[in-house]
Protein backbone atom coordinates (compact mmCIF):
# COMPACT_ATOMS: atom_id res chain seq x y z
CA UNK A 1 26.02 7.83 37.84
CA UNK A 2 23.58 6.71 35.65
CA UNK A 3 20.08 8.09 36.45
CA UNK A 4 17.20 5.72 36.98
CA UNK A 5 15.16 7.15 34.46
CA UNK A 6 17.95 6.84 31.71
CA UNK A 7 18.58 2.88 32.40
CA UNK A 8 14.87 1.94 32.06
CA UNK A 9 15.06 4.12 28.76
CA UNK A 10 18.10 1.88 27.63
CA UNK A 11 15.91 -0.93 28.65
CA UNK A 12 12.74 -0.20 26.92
CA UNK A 13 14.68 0.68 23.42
CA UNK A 14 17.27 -2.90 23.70
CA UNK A 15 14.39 -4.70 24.39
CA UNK A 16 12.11 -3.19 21.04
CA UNK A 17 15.67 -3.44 19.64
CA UNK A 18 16.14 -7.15 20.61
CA UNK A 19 12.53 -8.22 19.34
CA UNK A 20 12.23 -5.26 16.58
CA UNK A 21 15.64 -6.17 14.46
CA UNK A 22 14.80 -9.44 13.34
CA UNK A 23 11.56 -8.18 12.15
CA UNK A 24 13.15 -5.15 10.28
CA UNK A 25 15.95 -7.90 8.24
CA UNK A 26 12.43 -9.94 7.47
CA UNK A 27 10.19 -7.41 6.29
CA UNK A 28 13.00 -6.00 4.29
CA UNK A 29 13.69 -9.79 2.64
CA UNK A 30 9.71 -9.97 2.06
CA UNK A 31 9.41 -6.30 -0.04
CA UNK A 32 12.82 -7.34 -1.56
CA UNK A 33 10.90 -9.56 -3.50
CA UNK A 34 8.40 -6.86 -4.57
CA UNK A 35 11.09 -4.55 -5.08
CA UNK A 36 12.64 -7.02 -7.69
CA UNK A 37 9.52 -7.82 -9.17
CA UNK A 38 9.26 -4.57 -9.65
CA UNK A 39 12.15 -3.62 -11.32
CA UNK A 40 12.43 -7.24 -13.33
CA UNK A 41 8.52 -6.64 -14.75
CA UNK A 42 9.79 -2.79 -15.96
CA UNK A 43 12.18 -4.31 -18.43
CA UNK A 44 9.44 -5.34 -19.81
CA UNK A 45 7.68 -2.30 -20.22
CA UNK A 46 4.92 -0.14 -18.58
CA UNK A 47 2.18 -2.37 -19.40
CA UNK A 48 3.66 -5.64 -17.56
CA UNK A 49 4.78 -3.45 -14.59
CA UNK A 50 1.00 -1.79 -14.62
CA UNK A 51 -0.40 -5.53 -14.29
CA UNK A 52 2.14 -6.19 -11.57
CA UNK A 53 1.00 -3.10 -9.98
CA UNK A 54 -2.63 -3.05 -10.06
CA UNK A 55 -2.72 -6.80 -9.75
CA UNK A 56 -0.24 -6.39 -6.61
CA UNK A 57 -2.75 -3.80 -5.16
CA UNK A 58 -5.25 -6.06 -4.82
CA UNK A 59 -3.85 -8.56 -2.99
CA UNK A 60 -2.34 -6.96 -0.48
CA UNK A 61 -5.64 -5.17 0.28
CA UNK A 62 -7.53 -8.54 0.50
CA UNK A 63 -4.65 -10.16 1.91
CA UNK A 64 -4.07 -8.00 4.80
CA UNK A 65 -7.81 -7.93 5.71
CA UNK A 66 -7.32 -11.64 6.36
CA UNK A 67 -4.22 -11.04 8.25
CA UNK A 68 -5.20 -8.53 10.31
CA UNK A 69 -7.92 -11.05 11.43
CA UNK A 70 -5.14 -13.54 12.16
CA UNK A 71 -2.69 -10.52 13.99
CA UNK A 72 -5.24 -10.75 16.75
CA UNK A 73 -2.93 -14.25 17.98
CA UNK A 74 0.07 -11.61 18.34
CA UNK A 75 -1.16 -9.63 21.45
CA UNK A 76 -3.35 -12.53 22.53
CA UNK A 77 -0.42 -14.95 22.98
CA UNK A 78 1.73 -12.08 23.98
CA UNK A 79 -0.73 -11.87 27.02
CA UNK A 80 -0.40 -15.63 27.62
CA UNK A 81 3.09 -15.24 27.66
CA UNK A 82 3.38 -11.86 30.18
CA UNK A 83 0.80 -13.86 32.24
CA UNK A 84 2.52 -17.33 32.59
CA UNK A 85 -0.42 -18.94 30.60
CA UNK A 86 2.04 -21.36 28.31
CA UNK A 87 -1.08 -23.94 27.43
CA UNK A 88 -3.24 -21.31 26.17
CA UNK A 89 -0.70 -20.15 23.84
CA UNK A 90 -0.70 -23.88 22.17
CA UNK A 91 -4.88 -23.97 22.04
CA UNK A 92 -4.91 -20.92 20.41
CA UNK A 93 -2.15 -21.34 18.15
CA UNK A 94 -4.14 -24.46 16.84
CA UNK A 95 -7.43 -22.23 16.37
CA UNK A 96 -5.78 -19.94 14.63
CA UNK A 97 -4.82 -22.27 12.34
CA UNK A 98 -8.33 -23.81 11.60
CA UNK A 99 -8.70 -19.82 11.10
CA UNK A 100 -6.36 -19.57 8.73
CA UNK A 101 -7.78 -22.39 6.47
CA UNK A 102 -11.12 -20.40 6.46
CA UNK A 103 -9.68 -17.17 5.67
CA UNK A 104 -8.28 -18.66 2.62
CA UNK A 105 -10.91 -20.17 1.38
CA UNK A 106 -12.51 -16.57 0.84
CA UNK A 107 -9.66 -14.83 0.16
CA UNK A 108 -8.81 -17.34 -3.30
CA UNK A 109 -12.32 -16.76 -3.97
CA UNK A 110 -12.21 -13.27 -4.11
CA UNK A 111 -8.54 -13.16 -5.85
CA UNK A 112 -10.33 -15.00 -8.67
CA UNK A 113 -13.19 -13.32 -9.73
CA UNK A 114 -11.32 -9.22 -10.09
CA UNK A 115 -11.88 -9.08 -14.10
CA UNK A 116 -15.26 -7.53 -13.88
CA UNK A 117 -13.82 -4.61 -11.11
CA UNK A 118 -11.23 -4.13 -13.42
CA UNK A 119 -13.71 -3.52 -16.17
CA UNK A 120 -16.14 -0.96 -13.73
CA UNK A 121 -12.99 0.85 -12.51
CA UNK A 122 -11.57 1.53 -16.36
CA UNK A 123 -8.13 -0.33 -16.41
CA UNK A 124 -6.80 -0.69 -19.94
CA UNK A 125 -7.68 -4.08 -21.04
CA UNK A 126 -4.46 -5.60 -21.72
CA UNK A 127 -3.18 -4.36 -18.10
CA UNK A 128 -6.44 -5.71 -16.56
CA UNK A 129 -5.73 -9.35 -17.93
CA UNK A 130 -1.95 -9.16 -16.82
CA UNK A 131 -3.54 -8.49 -13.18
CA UNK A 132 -6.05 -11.18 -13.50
CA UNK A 133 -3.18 -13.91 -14.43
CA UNK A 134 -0.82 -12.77 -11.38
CA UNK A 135 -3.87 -13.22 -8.97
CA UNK A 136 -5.23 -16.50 -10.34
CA UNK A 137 -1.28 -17.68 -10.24
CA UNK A 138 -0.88 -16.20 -7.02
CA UNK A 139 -4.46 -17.52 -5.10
CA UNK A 140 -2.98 -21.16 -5.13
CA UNK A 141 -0.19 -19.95 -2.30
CA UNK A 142 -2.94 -18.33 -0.07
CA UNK A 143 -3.06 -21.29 2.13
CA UNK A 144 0.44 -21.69 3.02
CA UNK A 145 0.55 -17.86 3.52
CA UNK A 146 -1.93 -17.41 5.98
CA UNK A 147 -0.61 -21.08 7.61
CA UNK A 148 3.06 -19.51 8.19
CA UNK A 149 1.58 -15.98 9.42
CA UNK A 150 -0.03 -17.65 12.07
CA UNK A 151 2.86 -19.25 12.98
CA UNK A 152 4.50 -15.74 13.11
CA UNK A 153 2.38 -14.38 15.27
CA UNK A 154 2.93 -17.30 17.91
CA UNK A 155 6.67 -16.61 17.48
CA UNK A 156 6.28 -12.75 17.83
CA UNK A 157 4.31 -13.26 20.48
CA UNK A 158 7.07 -14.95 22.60
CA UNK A 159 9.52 -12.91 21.53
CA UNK A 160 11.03 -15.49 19.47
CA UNK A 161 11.61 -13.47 15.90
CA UNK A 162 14.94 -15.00 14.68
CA UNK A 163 13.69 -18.16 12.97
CA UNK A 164 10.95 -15.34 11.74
CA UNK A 165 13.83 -13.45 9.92
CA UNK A 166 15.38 -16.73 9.33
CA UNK A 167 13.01 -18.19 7.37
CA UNK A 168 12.51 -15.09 4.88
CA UNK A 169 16.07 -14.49 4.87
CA UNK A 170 16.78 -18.06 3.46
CA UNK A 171 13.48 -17.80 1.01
CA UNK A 172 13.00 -14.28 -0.61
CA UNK A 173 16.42 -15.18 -2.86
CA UNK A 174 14.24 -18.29 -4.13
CA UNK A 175 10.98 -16.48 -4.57
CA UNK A 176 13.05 -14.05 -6.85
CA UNK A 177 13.96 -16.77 -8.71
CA UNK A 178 10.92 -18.44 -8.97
CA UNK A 179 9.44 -14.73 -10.20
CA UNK A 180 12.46 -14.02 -12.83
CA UNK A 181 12.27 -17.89 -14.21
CA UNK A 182 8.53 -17.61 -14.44
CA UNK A 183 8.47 -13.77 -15.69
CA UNK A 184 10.96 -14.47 -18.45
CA UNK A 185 11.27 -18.05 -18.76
CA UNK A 186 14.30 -20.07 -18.36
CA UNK A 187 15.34 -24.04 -17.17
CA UNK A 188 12.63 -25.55 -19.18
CA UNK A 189 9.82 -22.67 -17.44
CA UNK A 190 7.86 -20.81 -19.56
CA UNK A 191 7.99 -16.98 -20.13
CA UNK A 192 4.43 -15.94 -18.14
CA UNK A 193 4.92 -12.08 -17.97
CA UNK A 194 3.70 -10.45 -14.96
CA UNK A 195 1.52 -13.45 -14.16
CA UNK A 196 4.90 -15.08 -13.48
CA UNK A 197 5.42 -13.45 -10.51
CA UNK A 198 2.09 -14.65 -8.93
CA UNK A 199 3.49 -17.91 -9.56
CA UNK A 200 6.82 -18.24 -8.05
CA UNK A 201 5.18 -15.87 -4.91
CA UNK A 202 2.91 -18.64 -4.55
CA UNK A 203 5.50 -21.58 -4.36
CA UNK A 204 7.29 -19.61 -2.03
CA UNK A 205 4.48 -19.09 0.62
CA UNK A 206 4.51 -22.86 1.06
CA UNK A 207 7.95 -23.44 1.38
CA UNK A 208 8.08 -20.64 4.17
CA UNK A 209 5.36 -22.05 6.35
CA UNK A 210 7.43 -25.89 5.87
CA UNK A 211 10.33 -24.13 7.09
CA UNK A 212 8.45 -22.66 10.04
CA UNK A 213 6.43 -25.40 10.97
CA UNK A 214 8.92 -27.65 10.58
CA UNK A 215 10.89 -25.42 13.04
CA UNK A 216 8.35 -25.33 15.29
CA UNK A 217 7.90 -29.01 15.34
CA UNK A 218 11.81 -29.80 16.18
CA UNK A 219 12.76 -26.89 18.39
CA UNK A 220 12.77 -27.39 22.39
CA UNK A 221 11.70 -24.05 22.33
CA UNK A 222 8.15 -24.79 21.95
CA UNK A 223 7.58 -27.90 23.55
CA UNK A 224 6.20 -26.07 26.91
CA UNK A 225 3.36 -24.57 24.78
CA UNK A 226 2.44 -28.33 23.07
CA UNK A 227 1.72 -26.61 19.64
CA UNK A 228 1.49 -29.94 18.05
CA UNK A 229 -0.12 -31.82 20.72
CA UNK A 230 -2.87 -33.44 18.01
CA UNK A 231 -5.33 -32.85 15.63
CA UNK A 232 -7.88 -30.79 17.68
CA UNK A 233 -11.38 -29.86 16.21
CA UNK A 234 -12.61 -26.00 15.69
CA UNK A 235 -12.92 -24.42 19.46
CA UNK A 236 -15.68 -22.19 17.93
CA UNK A 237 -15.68 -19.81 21.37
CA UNK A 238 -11.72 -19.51 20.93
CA UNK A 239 -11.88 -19.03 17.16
CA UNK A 240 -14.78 -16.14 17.71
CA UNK A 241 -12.73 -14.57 20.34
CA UNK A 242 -9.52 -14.06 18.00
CA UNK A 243 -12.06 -12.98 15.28
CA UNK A 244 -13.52 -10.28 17.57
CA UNK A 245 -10.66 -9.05 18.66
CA UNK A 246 -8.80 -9.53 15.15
CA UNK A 247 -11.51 -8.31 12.65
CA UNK A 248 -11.28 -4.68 13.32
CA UNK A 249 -7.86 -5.15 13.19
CA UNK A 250 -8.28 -6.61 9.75
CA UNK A 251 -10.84 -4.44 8.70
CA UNK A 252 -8.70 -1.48 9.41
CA UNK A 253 -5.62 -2.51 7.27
CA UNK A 254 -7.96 -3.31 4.33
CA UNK A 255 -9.48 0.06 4.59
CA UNK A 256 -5.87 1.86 4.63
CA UNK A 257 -4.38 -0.81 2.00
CA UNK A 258 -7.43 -0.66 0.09
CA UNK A 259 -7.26 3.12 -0.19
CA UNK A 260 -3.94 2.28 -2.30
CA UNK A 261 -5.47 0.09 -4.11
CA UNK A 262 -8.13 2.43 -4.92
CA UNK A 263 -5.28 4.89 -5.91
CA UNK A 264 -3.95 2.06 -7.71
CA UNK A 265 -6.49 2.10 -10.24
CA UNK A 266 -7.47 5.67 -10.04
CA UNK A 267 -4.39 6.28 -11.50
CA UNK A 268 -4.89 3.62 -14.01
CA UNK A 269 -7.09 5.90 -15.38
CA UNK A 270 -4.18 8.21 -16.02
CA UNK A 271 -2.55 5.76 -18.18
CA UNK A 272 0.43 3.09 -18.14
CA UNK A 273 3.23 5.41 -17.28
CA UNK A 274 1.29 7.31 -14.10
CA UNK A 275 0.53 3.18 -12.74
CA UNK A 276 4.25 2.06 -13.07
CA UNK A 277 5.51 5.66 -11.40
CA UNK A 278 3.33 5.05 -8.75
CA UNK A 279 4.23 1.50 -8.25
CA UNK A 280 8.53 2.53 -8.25
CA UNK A 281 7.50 5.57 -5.68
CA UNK A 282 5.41 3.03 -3.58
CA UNK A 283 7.79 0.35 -3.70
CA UNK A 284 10.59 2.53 -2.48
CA UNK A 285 8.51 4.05 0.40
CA UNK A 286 7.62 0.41 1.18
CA UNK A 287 11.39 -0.35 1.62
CA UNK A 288 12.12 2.69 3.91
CA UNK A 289 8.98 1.49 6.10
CA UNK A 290 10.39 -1.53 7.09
CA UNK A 291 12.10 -0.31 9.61
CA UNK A 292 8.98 1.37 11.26
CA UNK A 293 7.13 -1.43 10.97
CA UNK A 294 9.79 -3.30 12.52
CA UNK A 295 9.82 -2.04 15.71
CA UNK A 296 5.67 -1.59 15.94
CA UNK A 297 5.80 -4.94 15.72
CA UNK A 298 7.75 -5.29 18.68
CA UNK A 299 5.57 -2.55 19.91
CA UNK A 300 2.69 -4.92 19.77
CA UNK A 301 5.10 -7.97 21.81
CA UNK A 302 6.06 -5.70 24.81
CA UNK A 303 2.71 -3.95 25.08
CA UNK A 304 1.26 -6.80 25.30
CA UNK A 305 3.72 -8.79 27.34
CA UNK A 306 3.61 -5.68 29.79
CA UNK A 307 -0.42 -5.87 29.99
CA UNK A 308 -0.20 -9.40 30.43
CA UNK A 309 2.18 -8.27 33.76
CA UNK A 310 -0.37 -5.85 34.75
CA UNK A 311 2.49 -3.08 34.77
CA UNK A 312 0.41 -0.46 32.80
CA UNK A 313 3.53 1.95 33.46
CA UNK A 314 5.59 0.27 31.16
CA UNK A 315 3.09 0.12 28.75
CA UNK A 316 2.70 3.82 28.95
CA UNK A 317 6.35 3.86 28.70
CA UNK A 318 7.17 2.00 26.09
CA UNK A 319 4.35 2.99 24.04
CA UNK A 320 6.04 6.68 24.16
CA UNK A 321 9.88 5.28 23.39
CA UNK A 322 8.46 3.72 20.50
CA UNK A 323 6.80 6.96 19.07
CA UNK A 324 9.94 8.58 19.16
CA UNK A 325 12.33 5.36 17.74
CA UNK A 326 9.83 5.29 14.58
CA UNK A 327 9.86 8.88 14.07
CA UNK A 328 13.41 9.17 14.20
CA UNK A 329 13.51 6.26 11.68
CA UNK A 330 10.92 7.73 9.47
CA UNK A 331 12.73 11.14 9.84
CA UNK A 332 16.40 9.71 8.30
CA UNK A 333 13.92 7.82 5.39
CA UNK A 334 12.57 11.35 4.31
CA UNK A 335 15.63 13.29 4.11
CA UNK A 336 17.14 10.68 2.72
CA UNK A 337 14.11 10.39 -0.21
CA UNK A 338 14.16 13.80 -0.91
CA UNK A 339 17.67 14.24 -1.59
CA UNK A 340 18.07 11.17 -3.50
CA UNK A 341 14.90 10.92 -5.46
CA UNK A 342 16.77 11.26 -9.16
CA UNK A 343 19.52 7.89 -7.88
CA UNK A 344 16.88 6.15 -6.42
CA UNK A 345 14.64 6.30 -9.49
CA UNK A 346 17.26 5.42 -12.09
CA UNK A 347 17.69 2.51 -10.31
CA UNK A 348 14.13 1.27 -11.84
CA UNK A 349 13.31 3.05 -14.89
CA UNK A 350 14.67 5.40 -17.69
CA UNK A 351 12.00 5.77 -19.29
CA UNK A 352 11.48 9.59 -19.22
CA UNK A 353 7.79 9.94 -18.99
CA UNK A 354 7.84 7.67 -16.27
CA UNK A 355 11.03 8.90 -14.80
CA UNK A 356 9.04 12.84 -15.03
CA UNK A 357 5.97 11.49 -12.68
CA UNK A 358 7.85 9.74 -10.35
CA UNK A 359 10.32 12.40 -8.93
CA UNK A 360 7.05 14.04 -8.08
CA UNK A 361 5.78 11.71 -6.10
CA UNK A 362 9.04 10.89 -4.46
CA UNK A 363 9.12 15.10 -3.40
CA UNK A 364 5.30 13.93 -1.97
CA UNK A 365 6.31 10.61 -0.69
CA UNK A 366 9.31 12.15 1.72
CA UNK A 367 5.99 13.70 3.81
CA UNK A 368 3.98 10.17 3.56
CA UNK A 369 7.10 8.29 4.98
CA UNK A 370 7.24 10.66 8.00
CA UNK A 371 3.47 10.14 8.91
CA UNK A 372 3.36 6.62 8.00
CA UNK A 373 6.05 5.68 10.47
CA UNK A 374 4.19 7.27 13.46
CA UNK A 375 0.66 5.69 12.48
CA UNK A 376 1.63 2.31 12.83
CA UNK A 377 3.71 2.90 16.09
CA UNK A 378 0.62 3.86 17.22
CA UNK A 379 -1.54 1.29 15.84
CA UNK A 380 1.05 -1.35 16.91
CA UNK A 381 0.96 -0.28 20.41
CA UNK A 382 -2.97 -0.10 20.77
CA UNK A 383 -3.31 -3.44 19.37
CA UNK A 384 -0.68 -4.82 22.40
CA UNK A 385 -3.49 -3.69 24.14
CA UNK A 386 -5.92 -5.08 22.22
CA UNK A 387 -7.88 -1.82 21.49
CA UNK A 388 -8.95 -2.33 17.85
CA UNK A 389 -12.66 -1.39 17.50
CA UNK A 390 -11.81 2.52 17.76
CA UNK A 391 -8.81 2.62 15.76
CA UNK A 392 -10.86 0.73 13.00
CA UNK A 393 -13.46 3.68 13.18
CA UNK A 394 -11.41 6.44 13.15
CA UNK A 395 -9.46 4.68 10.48
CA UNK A 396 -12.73 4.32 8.45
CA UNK A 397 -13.78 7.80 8.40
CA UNK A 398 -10.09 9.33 7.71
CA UNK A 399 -8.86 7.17 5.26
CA UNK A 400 -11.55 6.82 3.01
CA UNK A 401 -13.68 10.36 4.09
CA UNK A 402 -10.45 12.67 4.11
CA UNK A 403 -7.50 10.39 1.96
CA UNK A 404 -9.61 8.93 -1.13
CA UNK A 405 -12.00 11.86 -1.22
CA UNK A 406 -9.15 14.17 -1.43
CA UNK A 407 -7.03 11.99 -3.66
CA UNK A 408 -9.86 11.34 -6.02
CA UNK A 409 -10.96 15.49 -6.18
CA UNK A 410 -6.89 16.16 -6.78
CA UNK A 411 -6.92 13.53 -9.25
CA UNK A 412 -9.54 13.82 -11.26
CA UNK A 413 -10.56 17.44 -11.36
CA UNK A 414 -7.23 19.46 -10.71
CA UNK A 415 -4.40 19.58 -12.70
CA UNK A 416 -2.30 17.95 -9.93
CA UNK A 417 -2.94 14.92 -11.33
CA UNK A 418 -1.08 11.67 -9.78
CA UNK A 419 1.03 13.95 -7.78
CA UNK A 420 -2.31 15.15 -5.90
CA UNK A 421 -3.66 11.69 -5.44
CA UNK A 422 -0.38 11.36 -3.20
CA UNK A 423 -0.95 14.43 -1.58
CA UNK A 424 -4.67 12.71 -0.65
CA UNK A 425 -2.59 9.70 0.47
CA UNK A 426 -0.52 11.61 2.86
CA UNK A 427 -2.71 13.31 4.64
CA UNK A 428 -4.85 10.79 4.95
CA UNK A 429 -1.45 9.11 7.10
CA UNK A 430 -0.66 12.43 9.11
CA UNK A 431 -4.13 12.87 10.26
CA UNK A 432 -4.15 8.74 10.94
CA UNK A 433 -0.67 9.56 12.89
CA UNK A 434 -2.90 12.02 15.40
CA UNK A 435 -5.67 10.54 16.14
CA UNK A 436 -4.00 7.37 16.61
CA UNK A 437 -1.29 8.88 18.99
CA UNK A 438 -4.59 10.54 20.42
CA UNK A 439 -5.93 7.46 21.55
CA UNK A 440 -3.17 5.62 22.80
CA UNK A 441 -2.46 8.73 25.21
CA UNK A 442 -6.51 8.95 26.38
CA UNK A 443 -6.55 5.26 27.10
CA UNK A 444 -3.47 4.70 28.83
CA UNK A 445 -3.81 8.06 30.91
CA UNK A 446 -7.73 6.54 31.77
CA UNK A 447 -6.15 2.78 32.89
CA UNK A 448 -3.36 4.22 35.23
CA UNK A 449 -6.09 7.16 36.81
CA UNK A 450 -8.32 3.65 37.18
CA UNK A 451 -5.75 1.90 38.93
CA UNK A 452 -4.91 4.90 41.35
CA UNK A 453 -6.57 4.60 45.05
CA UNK A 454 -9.06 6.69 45.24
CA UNK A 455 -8.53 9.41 48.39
């Protein structure tokens, strides 16, 4: 006989399974396109991969501080959802999208004015113009971007993540297209270099949010929530209330992203062949993360599905089964990287000065994996709870007082060199991994004492 205790463990993990595997088959399409950029821009040399790199770096860290604003529509429709509130996830679907198209504005702004950091920071000239071109190439897709997250997190937030995966699935092969026709020119397109990428990237965004919306639109899935009801004007109280809760949120990932961007170009400073060593050992850790990420994302569904229920048990519960799912992922990844650091590197590169930095930082990166995994279980599950303000402080002082101040001092005045800026990077994660575990165990131990009768 089956114990009762067993079954809702079954339970918990096919139902992070159910939501979580979609997600893992679409994050892995999205980084397949980075991963191919990656290794399409190194047969072109160091230089074009650096500008892919660096320019890369930054917009993921201004990217994801506009999506972290817009994740705060995850755990808040999530909470519709639990709660039986279908209307409200329609209203605030359609704020989120007026959010979106402000977001955008800024971020484009700020994608096209990097030359003079680039200059301050000390990136080699030639690399610092490659960077430039993929962002000002790459700013014109910000719109549709930000348009089709939004509509992920309404889908993730129902538990609908199929025609999530569906839609990256059926457009990463023609974003890698779009990069190689643009990066080396080919039907009638002209040979762009690493700007290239920027440019097929930025094609792509749109045609994933007309797949989704289009999906959306057509689907008797949806119709209960009347997503497309009208044109309705800017609910400024509902648009304020997914920036409060999703600011810290987005504030915290551009804190930990822009810490790698920060190593990005710190180790710019150690030349071409440290940059595209760090981008093949980042891009590989990237790939072995999606699986983590995967299921903190469904973290962030049930949480808040479970909250919306009022059954602070389960979120307790699941919270816990998900610690343990990502670290067993994470785990597998880091055996896996240290054994086959020498295959997985000739894969990209065989050029030997590159080829020298990077098994270092795969040795290095085995340990990053490992924390990395349990940090955003953690910070997955706390935002299904929407507690973000405290994970955005703690994240503030240990990612840039510990991880960059560490990483730079390794850097720059040991002989560690791009090797210790990883070691700054990891524990940076691990300590991230504690105090975020920390807090999801204080809080949910304080909301179930709360709820107890009191004798």
């Amino acid at each position: 006989m089956t114990s009762p205790w067993l079954a809702q463990l079954r339970a918990d993990l096919r139902s992070l399974v159910t939501v979580g595997a979609p997600l893992i088959i679409n994050n892995l399409a999205s980084i397949g396109v980075g991963v191919a950029d990656t290794m399409m821009a190194a047969r072109l040399g160091s230089v074009q991969l650096a500008g892919v790199a660096i320019g890369n770096g930054v917009w993921i860290a201004l990217f994801l501080l506009g999506l972290g604003t817009l994740m705060a529509l995850g755990p808040t429709v999530a909470q519709h959802f639990g709660a039986g509130r279908d209307a409200e996830i329609g209203h605030d679907t359609r704020q989120g999208l007026w959010l979106a198209a402000l977001i955008s504005l800024l971020v484009m702004t700020a994608m096209r004015h990097m030359a003079p950091l680039f200059v301050v920071v000390g990136i080699e000239h030639e690399v610092a113009v490659l960077a430039q071109g993929y962002l000002d190439f790459l700013s014109w897709g910000v719109p549709g971007a930000y348009g089709y997250h939004t509509l992920k997190q309404m889908n993730e937030g129902v538990g609908r993540t199929v025609p999530v995966m569906t839609v990256v699935t059926a457009v990463s092969p023609l974003n890698v297209l779009l990069n190689y026709l643009f990066l080396f020119g080919g039907l009638g397109m002209p040979a762009l270099g690493a700007p290239g990428c920027g440019l097929g990237s930025a094609l792509s965004f749109w045609v994933m949010l007309a797949l989704l919306g289009g999906h959306t639109l057509a689907s008797p899935h949806y119709q209960r929530f009347n997503l497309w009801q009208g044109l309705e004007a800017p609910d400024y109280v509902a648009i304020k209330r997914l920036v409060a809760l999703g600011l810290p949120i987005g504030v915290s990932l551009f804190l930990q992203s822009g810490l790698f961007t920060a190593v990005a170009m710190l180790m710019g400073t150690l030349g071409s062949a440290a940059v595209a060593a760090h981008q093949i050992a980042l891009n590989y850790c990237g790939i072995v993360f999606m699986a983590p990420l995967g299921f903190a994302m469904a973290l962030t569904v049930r949480v808040g599905q479970a909250v919306g229920r009022r059954d602070l048990v389960a979120v307790r519960r699941l919270g816990y089964t998900g610690f343990v799912l990502c670290g067993v992922c994470t785990t597998t990844a880091a055996l896996s990287t240290w054994l086959f650091a020498p295959r997985i590197i000739a894969l990209y590169t065989t050029d030997a000065s590159v080829v020298a930095i990077a098994l270092t930082l795969f040795k290095v990166g085995a340990a990053l994996q490992m924390a990395d995994g349990l940090q955003v279980a953690a910070a997955f599950a706390l935002r299904g709870m929407k507690d973000t303000r405290v994970p955005l402080v703690l994240n503030a002082l240990n990612y840039w007082g510990v991880g960059f101040t560490l990483a730079y001092a390794l850097g720059r005045y040991s002989d560690a060199g791009a090797a210790g800026i990883w070691v700054g990077l990891t524990t940076a994660l691990w300590v991230a991994s504690f105090l975020l575990i920390g807090r999801f165990v204080l809080l949910t131990r304080r909301l179930l004492q709360a709820r107890q009768p009191h004798r």
